[in-house]
Protein backbone atom coordinates (compact mmCIF):
# COMPACT_ATOMS: atom_id res chain seq x y z
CA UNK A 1 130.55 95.96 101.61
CA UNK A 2 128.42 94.92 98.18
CA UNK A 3 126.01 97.95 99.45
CA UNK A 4 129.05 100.65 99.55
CA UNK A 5 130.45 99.27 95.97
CA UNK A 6 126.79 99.45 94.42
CA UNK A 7 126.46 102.90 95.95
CA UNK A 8 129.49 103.56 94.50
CA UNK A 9 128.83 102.12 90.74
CA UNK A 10 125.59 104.76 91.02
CA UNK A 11 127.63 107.32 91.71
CA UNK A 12 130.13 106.91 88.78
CA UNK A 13 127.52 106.69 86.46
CA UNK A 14 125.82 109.70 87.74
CA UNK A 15 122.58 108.83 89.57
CA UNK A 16 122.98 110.76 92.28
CA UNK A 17 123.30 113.79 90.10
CA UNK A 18 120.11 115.54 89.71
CA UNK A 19 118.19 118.77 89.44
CA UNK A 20 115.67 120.87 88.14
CA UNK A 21 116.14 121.74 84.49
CA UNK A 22 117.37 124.77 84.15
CA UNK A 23 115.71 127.85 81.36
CA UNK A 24 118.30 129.92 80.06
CA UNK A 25 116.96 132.98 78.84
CA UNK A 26 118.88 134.93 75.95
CA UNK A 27 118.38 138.84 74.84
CA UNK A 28 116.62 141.47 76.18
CA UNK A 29 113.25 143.11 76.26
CA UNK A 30 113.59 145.88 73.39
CA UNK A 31 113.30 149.13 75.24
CA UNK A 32 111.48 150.44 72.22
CA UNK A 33 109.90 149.98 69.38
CA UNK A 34 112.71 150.08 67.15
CA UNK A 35 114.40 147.85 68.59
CA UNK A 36 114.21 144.14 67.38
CA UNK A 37 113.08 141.51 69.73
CA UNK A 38 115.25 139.35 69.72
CA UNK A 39 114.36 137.27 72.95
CA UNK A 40 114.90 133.20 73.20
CA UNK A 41 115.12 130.81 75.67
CA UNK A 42 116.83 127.22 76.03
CA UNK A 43 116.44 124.03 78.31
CA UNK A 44 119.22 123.01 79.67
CA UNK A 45 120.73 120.03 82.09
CA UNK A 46 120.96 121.55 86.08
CA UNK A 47 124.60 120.01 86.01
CA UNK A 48 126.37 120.07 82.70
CA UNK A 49 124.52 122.99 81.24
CA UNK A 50 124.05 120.75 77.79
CA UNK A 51 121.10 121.96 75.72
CA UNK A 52 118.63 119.14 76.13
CA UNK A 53 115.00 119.09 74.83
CA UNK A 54 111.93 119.34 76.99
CA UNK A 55 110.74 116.49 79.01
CA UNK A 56 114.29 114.99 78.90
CA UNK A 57 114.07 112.65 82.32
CA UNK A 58 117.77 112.14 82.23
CA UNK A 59 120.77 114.13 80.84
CA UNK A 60 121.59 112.72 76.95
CA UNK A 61 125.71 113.06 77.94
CA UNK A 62 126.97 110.02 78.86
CA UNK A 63 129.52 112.06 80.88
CA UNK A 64 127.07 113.42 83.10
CA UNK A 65 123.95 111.22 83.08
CA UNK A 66 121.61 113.85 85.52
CA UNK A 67 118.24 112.96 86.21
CA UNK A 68 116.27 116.22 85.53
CA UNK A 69 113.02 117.36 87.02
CA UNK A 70 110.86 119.70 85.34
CA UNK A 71 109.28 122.11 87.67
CA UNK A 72 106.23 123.50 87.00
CA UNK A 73 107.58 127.03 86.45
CA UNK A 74 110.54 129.50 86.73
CA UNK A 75 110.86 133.11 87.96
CA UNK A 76 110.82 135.14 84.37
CA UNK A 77 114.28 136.31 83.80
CA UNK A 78 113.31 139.59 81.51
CA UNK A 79 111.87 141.48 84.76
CA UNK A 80 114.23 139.68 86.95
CA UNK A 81 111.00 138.29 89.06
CA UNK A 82 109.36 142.09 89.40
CA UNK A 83 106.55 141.85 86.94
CA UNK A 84 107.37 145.27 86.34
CA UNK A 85 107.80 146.22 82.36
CA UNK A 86 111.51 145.97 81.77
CA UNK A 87 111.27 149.17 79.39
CA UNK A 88 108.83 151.26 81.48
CA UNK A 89 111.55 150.91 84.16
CA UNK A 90 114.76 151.48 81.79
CA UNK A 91 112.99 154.42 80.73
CA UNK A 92 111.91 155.19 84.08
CA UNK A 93 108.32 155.30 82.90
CA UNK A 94 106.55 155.02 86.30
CA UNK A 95 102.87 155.91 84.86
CA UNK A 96 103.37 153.05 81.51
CA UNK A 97 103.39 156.41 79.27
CA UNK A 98 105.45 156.78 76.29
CA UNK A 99 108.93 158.09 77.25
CA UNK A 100 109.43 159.55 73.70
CA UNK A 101 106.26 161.84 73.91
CA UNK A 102 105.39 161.74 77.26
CA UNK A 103 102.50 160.20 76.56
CA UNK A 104 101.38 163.29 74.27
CA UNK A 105 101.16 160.36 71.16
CA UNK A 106 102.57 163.45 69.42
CA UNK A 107 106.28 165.14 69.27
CA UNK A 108 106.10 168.93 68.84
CA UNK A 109 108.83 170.00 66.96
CA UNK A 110 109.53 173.78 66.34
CA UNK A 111 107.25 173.50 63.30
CA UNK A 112 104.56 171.64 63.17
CA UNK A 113 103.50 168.29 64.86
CA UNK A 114 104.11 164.63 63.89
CA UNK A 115 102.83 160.91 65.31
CA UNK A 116 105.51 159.84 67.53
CA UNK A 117 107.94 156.98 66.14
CA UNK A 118 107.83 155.35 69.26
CA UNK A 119 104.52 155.10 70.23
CA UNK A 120 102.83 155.12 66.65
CA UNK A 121 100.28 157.98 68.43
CA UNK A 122 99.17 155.47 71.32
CA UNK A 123 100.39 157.41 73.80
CA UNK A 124 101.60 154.19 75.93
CA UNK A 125 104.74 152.21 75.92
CA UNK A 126 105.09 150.21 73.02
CA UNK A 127 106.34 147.11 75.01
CA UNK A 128 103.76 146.77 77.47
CA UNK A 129 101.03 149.17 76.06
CA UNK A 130 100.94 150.83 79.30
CA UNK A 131 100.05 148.22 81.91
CA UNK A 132 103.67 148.42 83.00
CA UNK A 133 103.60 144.91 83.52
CA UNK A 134 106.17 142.47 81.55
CA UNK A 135 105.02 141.47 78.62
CA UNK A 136 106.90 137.47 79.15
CA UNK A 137 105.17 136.82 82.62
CA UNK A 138 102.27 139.24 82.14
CA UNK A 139 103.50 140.60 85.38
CA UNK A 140 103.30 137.70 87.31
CA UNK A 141 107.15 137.27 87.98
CA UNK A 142 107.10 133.38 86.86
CA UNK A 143 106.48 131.71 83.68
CA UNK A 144 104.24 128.70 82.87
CA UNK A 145 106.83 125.43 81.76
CA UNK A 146 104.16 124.84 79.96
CA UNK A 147 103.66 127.39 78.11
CA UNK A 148 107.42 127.70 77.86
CA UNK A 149 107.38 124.32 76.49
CA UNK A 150 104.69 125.13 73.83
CA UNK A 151 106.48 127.91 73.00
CA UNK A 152 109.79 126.19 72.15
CA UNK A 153 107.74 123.22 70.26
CA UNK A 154 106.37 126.15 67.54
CA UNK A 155 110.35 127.40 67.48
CA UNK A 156 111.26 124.20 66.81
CA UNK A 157 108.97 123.28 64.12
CA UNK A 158 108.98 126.87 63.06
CA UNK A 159 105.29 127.80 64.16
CA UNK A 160 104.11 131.14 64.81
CA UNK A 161 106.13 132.14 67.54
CA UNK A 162 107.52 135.63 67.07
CA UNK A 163 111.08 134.44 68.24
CA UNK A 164 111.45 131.80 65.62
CA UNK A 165 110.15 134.22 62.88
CA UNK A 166 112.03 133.46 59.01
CA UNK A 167 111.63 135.77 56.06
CA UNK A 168 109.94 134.14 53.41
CA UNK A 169 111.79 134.10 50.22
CA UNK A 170 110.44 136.44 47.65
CA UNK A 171 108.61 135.00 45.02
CA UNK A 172 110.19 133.48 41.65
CA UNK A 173 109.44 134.95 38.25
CA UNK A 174 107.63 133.44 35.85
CA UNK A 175 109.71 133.14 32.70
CA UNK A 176 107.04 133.13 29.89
């Protein structure tokens, strides 16, 4: 009887909750180069879905209390686990070529030539510069936590990741 009330107790305060934590991703992969990145990612707890920071071993909400495990990667989200380039396949870019020039680098108005806007001239997809492979996993379909981790510690203390990118103020006159 003292086993089935302590088993119990655990319970209540959430012990035998647990999972992996979960990586929510947010945006898109910009389907070309005019198109701002604006790609992010969050930890979160496998039960409550409360933003928690990495290496959290147990769920900060005292209504949920999880134990989290961290696995040692996740399927990338932006290629949905292909590895293939998210804008070569919007595009339907089979050959990682430029879909705005056809890989020509060049558009060919009526008059006259001009560098493509897409492209910049390169000829390949701006995203992926014509590997067609995503540019989050590298085309392996998972992603490091790791190197997810890293990532989120230069958003956090706002390092050079291209996600957590501010503008810099412009600079103050002098009055003299």
């Amino acid at each position: 009887m003292a086993a089935l009330i302590a088993a119990a107790a655990l319970t209540a305060a959430g012990c035998s909750r647990q999972g992996d934590a979960h990586v929510l991703f947010k945006g898109a992969t910009p389907r070309t180069s005019a198109v701002k990145d604006t790609r992010t990612f969050e930890f979160q707890c496998p039960v409550c879905k409360m933003s928690i920071e990495p290496d959290t071993p147990r769920c900060p909400d005292r209504n949920c209390g999880a134990i989290i495990t961290w696995p040692q990667s996740v399927t990338c989200s932006y290629c949905s686990g292909s590895g293939v380039c998210p804008a070569c396949w919007w595009m339907g870019q089979s050959d990682g070529d430029c879909y705005n020039c056809q890989g020509r680098g060049v558009i060919l108005p009526a008059v006259g030539s001009r560098p493509c806007p897409n492209c910049n001239g390169g000829q390949k997809c701006p995203i992926c510069g014509g590997t067609r492979k995503c540019d989050s996993c590298e085309g392996t379909r998972r992603l490091d936590m790791s190197k997810l981790k890293e990532r989120f510690a230069k958003r956090k203390g706002g390092g050079a990741d291209p996600e957590s990118r501010k503008e810099e103020a412009p600079p103050q006159e002098n009055p003299e």
